[in-house]
C-alpha atoms as a PDB file:
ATOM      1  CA  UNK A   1    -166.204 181.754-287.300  1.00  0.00           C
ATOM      2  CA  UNK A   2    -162.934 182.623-286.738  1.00  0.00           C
ATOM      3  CA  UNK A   3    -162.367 184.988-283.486  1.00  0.00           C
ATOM      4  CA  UNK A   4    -159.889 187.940-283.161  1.00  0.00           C
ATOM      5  CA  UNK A   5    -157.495 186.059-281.581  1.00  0.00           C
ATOM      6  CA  UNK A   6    -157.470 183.351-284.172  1.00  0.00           C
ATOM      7  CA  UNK A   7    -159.075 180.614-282.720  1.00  0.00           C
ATOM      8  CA  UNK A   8    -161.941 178.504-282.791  1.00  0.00           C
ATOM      9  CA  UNK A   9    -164.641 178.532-279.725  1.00  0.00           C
ATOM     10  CA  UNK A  10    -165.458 174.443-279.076  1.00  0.00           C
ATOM     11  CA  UNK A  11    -168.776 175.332-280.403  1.00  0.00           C
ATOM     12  CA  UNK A  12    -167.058 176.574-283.607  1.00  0.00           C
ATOM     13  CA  UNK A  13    -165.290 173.157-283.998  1.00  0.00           C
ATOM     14  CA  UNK A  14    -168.292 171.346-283.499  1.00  0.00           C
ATOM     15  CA  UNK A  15    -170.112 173.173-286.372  1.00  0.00           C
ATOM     16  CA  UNK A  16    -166.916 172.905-288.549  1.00  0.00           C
ATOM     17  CA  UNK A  17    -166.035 169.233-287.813  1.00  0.00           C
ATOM     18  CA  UNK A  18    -170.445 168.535-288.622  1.00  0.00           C
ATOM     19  CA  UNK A  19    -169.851 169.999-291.852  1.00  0.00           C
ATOM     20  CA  UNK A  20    -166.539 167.854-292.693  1.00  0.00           C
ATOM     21  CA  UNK A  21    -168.075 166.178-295.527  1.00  0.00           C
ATOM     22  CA  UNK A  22    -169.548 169.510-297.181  1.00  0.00           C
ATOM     23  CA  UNK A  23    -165.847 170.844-296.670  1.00  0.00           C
ATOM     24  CA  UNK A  24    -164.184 168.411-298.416  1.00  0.00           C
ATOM     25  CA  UNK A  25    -166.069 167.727-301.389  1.00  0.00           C
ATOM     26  CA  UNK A  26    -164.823 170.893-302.276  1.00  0.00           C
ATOM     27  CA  UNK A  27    -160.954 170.698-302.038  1.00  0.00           C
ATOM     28  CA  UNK A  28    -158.167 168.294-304.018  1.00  0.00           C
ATOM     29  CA  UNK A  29    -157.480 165.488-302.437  1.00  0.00           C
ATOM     30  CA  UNK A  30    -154.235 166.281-301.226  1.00  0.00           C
ATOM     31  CA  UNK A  31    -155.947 169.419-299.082  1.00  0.00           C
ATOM     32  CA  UNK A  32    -158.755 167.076-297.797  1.00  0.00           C
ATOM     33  CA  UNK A  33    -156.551 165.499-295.154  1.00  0.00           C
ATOM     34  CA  UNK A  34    -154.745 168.515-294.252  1.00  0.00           C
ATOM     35  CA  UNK A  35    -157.658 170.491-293.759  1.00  0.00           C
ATOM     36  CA  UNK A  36    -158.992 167.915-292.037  1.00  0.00           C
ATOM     37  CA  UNK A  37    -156.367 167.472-289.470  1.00  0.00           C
ATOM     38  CA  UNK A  38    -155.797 171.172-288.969  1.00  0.00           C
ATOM     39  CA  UNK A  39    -159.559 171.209-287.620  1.00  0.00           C
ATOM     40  CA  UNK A  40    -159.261 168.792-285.161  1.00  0.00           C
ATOM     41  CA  UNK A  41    -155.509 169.827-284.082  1.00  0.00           C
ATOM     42  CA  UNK A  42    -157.169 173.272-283.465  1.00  0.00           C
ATOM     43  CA  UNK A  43    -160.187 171.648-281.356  1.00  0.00           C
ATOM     44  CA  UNK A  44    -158.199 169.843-279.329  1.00  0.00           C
ATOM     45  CA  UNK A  45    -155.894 172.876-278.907  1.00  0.00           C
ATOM     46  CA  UNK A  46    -158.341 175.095-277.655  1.00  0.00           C
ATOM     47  CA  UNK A  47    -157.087 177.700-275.677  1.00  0.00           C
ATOM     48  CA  UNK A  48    -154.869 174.982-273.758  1.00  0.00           C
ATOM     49  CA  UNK A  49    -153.905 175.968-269.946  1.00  0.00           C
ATOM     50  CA  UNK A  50    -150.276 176.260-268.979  1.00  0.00           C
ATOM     51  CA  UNK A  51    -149.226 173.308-266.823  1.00  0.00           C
ATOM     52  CA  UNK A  52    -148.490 173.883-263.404  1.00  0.00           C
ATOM     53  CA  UNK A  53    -145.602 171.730-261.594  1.00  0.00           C
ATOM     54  CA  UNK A  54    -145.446 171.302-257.982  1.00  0.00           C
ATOM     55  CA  UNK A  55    -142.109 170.323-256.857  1.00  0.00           C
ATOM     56  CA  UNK A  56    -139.576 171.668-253.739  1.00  0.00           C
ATOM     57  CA  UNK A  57    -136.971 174.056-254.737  1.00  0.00           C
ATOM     58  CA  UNK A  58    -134.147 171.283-255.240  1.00  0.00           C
ATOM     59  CA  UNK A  59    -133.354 168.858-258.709  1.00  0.00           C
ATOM     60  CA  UNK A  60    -134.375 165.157-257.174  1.00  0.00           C
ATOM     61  CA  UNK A  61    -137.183 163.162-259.024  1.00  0.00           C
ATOM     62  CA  UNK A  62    -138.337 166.378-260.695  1.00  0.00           C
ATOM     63  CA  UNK A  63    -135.373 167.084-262.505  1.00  0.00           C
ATOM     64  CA  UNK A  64    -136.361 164.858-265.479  1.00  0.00           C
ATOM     65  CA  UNK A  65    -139.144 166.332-265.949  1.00  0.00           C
ATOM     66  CA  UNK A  66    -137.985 169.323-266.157  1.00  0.00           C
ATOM     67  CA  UNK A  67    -134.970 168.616-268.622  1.00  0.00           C
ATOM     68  CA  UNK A  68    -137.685 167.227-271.142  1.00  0.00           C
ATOM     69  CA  UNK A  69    -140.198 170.274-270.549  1.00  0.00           C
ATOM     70  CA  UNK A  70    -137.225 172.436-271.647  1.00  0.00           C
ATOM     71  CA  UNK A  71    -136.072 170.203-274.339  1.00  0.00           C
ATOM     72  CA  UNK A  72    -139.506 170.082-275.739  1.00  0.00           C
ATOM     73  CA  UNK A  73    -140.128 174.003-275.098  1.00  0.00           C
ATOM     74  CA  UNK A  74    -143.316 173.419-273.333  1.00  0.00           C
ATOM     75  CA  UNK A  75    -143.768 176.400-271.216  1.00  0.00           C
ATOM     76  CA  UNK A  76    -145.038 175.345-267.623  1.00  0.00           C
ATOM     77  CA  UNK A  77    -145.830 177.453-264.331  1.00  0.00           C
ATOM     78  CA  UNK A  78    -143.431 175.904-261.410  1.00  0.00           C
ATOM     79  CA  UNK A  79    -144.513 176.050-257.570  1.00  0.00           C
ATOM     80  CA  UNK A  80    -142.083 175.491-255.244  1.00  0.00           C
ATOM     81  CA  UNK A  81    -144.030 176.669-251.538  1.00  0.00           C
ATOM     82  CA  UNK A  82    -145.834 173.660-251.268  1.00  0.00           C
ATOM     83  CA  UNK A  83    -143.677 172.433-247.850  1.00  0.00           C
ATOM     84  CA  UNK A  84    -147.367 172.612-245.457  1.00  0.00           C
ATOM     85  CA  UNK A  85    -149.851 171.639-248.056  1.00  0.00           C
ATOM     86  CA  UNK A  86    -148.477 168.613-250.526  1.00  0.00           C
ATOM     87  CA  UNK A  87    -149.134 165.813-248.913  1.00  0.00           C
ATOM     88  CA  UNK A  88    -153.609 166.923-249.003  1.00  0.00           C
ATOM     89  CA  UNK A  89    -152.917 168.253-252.043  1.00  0.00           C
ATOM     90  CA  UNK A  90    -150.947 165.593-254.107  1.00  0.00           C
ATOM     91  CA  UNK A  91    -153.037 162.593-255.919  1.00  0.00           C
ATOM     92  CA  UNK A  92    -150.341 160.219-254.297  1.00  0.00           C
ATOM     93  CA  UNK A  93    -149.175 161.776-251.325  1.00  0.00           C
ATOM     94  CA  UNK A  94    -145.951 162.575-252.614  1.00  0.00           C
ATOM     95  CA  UNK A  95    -144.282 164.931-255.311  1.00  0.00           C
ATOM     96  CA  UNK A  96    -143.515 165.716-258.169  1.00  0.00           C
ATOM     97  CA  UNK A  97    -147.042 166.718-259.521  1.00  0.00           C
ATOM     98  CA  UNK A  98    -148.297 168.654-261.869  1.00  0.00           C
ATOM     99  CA  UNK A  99    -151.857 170.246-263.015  1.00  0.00           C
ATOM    100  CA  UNK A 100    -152.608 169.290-266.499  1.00  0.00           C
ATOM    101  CA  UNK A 101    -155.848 171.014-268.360  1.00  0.00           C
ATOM    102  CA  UNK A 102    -157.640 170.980-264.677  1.00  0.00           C
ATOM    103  CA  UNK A 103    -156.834 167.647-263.523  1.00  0.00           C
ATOM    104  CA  UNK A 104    -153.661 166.581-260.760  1.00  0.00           C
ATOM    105  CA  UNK A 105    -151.713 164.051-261.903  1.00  0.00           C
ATOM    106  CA  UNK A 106    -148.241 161.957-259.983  1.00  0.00           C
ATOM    107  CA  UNK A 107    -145.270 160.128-260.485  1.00  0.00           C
ATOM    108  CA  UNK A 108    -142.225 161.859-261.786  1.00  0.00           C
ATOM    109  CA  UNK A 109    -141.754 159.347-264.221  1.00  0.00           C
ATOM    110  CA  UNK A 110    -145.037 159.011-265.585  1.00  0.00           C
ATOM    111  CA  UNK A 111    -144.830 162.539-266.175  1.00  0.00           C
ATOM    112  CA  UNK A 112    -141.539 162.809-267.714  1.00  0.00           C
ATOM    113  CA  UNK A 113    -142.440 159.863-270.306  1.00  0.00           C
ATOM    114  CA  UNK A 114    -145.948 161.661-271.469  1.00  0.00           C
ATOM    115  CA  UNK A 115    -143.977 165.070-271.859  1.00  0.00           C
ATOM    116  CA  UNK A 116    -141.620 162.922-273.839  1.00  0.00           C
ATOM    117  CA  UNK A 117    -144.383 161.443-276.278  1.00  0.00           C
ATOM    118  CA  UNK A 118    -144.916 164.772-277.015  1.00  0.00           C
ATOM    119  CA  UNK A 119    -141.807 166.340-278.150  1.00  0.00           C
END
């Protein structure tokens, strides 16, 4: 089940996390919930996109988020030539934004407090 690359396809997980109970009837206790939790952290860590921030080339509102993203070591794409086409483009019609696993998502400080919760 396990790829090359070391991780699961969601299909994988599925089968995996259907078999849970098989699984852990055959480990100690102390494994069962460690096991357990290393399946689902590597389902819902599936091949996770990089982030993609959306900001002018200047500190302002998106300099928060940035000094948590490098506090927390998240590694994140940054766009800066976004002068002609953020105000179609962003969910609020205004920036800081940022792509997160597909979807666009505003407000600096939104942002900066669910890096945070994360680090």
């Amino acid at each position: 089940m396990i790829r090359d690359e070391g991780f699961y396809t969601p299909e994988d997980a599925e089968e995996i996390l259907a078999n849970k109970d098989t699984v852990r009837t055959n480990l100690h206790s102390t494994e069962r919930s460690i096991t357990h939790q290393c399946l689902l952290n590597r389902k819902l860590n599936l091949r996770m996109s990089i982030p993609v921030f959306y900001y002018f080339p200047i500190q302002g509102r998106a300099e928060l988020i940035r000094f948590v993203l490098a506090y927390g070591g998240i590694e994140y794409k940054e766009e800066n030539n976004i002068m002609t086409t953020y105000k179609a483009e962003s969910p609020f019609g205004s920036t800081p934004y940022m792509d997160i696993e597909g979807k666009r998502y505003g407000q600096s400080i939104a942002l900066a407090k669910y890096y945070a919760k994360k680090v």
